[in-house]
Protein backbone atom coordinates (compact mmCIF):
# COMPACT_ATOMS: atom_id res chain seq x y z
CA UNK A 1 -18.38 40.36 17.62
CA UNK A 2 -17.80 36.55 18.09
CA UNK A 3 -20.16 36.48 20.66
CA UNK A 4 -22.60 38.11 18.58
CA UNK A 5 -22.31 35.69 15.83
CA UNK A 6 -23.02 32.55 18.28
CA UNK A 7 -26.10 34.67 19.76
CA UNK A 8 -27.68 35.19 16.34
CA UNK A 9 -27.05 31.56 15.20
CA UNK A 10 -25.04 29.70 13.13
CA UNK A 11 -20.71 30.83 13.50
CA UNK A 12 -18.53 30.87 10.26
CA UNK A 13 -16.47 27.77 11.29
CA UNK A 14 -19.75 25.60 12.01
CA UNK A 15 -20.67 26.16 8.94
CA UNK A 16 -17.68 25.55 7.19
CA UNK A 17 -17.92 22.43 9.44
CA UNK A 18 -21.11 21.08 8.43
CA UNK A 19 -20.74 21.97 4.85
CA UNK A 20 -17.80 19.41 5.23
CA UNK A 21 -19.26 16.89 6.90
CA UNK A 22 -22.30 17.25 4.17
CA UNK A 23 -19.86 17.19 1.16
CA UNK A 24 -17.93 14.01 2.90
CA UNK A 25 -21.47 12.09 3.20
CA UNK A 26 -21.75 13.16 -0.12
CA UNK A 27 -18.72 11.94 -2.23
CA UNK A 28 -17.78 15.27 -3.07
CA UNK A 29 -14.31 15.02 -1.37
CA UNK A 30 -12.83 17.74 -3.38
CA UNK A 31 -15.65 20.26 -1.67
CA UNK A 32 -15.06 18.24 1.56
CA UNK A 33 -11.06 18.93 1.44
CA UNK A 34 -11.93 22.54 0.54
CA UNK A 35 -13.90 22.65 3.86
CA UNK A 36 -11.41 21.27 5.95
CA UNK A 37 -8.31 23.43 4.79
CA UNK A 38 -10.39 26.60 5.66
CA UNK A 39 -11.61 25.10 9.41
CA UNK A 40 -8.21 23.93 10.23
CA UNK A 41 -6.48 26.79 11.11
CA UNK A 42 -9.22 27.17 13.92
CA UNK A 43 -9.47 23.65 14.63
CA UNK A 44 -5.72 22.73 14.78
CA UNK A 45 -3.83 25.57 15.39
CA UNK A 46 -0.13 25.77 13.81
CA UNK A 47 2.54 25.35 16.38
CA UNK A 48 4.92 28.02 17.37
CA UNK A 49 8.79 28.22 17.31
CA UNK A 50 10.14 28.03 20.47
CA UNK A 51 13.85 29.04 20.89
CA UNK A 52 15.64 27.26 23.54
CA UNK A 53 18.80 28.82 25.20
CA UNK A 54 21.13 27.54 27.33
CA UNK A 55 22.58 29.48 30.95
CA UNK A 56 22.27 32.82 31.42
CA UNK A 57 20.51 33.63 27.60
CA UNK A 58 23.57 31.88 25.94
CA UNK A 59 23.46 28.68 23.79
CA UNK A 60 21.80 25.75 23.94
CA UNK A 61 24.34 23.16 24.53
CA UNK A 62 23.40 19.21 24.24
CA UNK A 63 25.78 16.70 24.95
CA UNK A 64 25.38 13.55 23.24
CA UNK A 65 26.80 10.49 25.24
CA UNK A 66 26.90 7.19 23.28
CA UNK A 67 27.48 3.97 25.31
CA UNK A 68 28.05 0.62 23.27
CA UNK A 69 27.71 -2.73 24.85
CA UNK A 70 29.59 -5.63 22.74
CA UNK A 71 27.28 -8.60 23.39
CA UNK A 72 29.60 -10.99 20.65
CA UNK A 73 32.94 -10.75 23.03
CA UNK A 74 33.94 -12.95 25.90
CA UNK A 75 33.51 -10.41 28.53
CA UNK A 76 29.90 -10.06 28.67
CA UNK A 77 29.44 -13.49 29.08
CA UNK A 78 32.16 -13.61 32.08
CA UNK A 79 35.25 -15.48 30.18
CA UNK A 80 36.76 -11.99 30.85
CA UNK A 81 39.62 -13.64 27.96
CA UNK A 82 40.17 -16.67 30.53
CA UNK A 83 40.08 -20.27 28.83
């Protein structure tokens, strides 16, 4: 059916498309916004949930390592507590 359409002209979402880009030239951004919301969907597809799992099927586990570096103390700048 969709290839059809594009033989006997003119698809749905083109002209949803140009009716959008008319309505923007035009001012008429409520039309315009109309328009867009019904192209998007074809234009931007929505993303998919993706479930992530850890060995063998069972959870996902993330380890969070936190290093902290104290830049004030005497160490870093090689005292090492020495005066």
């Amino acid at each position: 059916m969709a290839e059809r359409a594009v033989a006997e002209g003119i698809t749905p979402l083109e002209l949803i498309l140009r009716l959008m880009r008319q309505y923007d030239a035009e001012g008429k951004l409520s039309l315009a916004l109309d328009a867009a919301v019904k192209a998007a969907p074809y234009v931007h597809p929505r993303l998919q949930t993706t479930q992530l799992t850890g060995a063998e099927g069972g959870p996902l586990v993330v380890e969070l390592i936190e290093e902290v570096i104290r830049t004030a103390g005497p160490e870093v700048n090689g005292d090492h507590g020495r005066r």
